[in-house]
PDB file of N, CA and C in Angstrom:
ATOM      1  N   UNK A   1      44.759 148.412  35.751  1.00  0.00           N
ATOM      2  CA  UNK A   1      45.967 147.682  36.117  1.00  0.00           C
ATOM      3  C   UNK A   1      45.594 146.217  36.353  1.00  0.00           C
ATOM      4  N   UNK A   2      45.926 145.214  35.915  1.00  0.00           N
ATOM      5  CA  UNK A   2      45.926 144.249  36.121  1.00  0.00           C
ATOM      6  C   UNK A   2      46.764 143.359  37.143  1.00  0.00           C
ATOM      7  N   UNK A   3      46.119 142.067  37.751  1.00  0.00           N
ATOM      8  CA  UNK A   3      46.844 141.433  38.608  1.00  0.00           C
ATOM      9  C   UNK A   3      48.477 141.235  38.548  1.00  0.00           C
ATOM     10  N   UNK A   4      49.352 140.994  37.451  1.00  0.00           N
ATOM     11  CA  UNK A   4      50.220 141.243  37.487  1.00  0.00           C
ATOM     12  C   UNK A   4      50.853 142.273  37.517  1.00  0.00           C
ATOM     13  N   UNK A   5      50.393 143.135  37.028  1.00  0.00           N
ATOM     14  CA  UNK A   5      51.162 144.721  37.374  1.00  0.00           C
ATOM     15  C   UNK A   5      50.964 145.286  39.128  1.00  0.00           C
ATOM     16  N   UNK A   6      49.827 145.076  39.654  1.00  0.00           N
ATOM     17  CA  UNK A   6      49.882 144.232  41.354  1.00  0.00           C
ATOM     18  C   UNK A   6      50.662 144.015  42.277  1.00  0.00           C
ATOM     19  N   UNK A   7      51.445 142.963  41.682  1.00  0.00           N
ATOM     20  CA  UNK A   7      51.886 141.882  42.177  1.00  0.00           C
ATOM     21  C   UNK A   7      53.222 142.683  42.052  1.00  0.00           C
ATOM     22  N   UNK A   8      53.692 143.149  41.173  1.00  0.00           N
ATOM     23  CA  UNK A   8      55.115 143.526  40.721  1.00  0.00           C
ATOM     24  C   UNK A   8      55.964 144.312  42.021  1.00  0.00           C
ATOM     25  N   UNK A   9      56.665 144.227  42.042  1.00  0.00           N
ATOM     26  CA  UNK A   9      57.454 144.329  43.799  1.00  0.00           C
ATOM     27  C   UNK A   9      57.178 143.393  44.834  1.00  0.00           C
ATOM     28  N   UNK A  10      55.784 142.695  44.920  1.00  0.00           N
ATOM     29  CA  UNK A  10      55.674 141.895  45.829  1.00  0.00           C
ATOM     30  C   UNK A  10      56.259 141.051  46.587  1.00  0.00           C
ATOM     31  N   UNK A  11      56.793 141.301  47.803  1.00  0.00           N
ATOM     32  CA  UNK A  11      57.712 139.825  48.582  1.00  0.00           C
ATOM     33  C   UNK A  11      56.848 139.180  49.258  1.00  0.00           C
ATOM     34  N   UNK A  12      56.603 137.692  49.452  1.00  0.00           N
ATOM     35  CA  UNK A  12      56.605 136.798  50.656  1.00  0.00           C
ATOM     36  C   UNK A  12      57.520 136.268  50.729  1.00  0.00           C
ATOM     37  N   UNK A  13      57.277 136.092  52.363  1.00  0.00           N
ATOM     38  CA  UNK A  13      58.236 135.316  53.076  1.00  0.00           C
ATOM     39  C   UNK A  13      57.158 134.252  53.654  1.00  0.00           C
ATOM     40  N   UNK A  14      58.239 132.931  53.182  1.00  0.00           N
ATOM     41  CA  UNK A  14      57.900 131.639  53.388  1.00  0.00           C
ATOM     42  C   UNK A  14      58.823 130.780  54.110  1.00  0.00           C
ATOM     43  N   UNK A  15      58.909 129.812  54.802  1.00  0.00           N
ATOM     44  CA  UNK A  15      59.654 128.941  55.298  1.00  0.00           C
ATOM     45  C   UNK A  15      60.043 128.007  54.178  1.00  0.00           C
ATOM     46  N   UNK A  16      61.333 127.535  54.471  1.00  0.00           N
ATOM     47  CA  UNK A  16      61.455 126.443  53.095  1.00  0.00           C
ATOM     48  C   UNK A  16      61.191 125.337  53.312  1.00  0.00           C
ATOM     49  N   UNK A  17      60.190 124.703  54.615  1.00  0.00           N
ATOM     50  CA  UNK A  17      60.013 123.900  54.778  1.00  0.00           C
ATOM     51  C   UNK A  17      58.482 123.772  54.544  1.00  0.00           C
ATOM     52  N   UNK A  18      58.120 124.575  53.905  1.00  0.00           N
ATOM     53  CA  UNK A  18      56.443 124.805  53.453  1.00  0.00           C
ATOM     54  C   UNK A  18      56.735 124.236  52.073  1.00  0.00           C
ATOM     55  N   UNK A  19      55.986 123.892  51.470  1.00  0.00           N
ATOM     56  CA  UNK A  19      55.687 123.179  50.332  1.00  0.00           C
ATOM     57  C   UNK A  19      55.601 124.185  48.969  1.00  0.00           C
ATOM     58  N   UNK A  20      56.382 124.516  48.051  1.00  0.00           N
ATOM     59  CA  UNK A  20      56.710 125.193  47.001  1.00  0.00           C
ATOM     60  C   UNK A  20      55.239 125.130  46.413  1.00  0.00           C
ATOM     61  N   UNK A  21      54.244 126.232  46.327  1.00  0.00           N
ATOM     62  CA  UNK A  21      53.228 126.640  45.418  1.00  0.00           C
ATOM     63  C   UNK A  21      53.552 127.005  43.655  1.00  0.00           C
ATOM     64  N   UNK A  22      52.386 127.142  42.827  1.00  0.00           N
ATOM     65  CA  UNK A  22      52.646 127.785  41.735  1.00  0.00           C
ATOM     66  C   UNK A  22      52.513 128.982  41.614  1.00  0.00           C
ATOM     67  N   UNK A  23      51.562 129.869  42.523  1.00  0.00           N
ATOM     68  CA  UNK A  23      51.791 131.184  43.007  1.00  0.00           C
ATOM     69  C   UNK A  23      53.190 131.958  43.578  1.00  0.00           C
ATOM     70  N   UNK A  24      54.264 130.704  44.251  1.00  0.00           N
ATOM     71  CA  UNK A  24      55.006 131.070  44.470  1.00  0.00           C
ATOM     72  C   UNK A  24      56.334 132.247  43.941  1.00  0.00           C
ATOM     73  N   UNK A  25      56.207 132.360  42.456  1.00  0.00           N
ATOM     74  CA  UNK A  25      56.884 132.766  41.897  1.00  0.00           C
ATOM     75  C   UNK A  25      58.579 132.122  42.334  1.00  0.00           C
ATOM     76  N   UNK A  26      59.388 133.503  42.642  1.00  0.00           N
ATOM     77  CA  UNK A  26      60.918 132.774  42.349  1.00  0.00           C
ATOM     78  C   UNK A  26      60.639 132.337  43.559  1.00  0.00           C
ATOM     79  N   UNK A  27      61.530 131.514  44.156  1.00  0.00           N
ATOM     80  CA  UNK A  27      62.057 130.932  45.496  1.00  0.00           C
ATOM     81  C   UNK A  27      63.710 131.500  45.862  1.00  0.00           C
ATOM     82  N   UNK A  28      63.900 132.389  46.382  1.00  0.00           N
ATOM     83  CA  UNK A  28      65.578 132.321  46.757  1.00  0.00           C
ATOM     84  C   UNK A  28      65.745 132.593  48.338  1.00  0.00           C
ATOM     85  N   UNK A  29      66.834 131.027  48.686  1.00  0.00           N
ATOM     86  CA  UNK A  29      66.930 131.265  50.209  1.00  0.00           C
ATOM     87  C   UNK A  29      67.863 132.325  50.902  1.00  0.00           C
ATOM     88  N   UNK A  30      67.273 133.028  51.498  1.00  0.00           N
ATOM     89  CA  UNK A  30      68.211 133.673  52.246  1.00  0.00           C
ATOM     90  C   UNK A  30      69.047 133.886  53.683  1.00  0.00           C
ATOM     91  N   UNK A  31      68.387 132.726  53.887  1.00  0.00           N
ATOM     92  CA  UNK A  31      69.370 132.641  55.417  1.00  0.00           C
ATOM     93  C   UNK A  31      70.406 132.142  55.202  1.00  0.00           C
ATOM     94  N   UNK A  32      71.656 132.877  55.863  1.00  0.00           N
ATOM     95  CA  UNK A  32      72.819 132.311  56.054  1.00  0.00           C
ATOM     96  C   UNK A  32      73.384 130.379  56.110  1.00  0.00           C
ATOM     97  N   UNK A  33      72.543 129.870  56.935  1.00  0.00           N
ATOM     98  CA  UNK A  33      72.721 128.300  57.300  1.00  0.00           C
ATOM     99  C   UNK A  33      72.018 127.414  55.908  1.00  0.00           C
ATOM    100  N   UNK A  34      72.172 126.682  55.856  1.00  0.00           N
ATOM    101  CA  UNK A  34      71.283 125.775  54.586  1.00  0.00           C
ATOM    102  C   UNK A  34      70.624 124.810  56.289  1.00  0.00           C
ATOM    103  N   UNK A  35      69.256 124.735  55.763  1.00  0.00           N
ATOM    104  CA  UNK A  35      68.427 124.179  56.538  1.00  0.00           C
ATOM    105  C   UNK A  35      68.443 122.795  56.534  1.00  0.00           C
ATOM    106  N   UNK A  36      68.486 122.333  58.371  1.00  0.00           N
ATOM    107  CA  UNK A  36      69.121 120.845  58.134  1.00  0.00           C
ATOM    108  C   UNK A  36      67.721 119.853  57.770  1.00  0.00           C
ATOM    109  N   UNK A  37      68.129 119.003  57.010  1.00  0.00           N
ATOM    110  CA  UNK A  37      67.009 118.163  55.779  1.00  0.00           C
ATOM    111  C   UNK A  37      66.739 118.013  55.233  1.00  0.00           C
ATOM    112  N   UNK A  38      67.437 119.421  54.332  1.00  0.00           N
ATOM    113  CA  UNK A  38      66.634 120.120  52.936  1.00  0.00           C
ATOM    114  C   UNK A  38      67.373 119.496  51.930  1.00  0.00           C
ATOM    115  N   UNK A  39      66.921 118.942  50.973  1.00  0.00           N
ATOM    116  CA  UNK A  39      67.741 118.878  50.013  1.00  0.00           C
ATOM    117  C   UNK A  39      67.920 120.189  48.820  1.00  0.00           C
ATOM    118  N   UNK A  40      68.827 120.544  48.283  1.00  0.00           N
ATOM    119  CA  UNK A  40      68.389 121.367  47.123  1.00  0.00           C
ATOM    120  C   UNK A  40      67.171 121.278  46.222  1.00  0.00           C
ATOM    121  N   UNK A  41      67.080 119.864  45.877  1.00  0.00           N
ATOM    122  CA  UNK A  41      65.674 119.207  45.040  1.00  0.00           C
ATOM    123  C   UNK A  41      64.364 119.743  46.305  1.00  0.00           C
ATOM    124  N   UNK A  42      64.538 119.038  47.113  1.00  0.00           N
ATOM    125  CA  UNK A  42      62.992 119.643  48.307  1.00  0.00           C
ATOM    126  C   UNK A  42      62.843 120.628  47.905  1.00  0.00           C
ATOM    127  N   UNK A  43      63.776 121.591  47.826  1.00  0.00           N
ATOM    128  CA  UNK A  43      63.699 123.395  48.283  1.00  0.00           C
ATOM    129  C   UNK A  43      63.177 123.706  47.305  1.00  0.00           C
ATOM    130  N   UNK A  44      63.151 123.493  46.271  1.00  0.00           N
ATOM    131  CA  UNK A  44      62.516 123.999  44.890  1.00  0.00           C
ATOM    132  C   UNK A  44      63.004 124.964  44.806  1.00  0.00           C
ATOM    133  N   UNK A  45      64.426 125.450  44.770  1.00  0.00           N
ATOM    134  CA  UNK A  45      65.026 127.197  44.878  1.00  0.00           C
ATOM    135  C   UNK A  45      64.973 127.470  43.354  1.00  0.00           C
ATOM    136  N   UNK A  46      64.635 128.613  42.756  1.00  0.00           N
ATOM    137  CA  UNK A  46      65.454 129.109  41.879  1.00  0.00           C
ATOM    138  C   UNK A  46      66.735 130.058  41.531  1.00  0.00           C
ATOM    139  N   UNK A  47      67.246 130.580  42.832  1.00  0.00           N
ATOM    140  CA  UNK A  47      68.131 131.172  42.742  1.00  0.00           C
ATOM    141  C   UNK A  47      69.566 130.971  43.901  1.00  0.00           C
TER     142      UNK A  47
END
């Protein structure tokens, strides 16, 4: 099995005020509030 087959289900949880990695895979926020500061562009969301 390889690292991606691994990985497959995997969640972290990150703050969106941490700095978007390339490991990160998707980004989608889920708290209710939009976080005050953030721009959409900062957040690096994809979903």
């Amino acid at each position: 099995m390889d690292e991606q087959e691994q990985r497959k289900g995997e969640l972290k949880i990150k703050r969106v005020y941490e700095p978007a990695e390339e490991s990160d895979g998707a980004r989608i926020l889920v708290d209710r509030l939009w976080p005050r500061g953030t721009s959409k562009e900062k957040a690096q969301l994809t979903a």
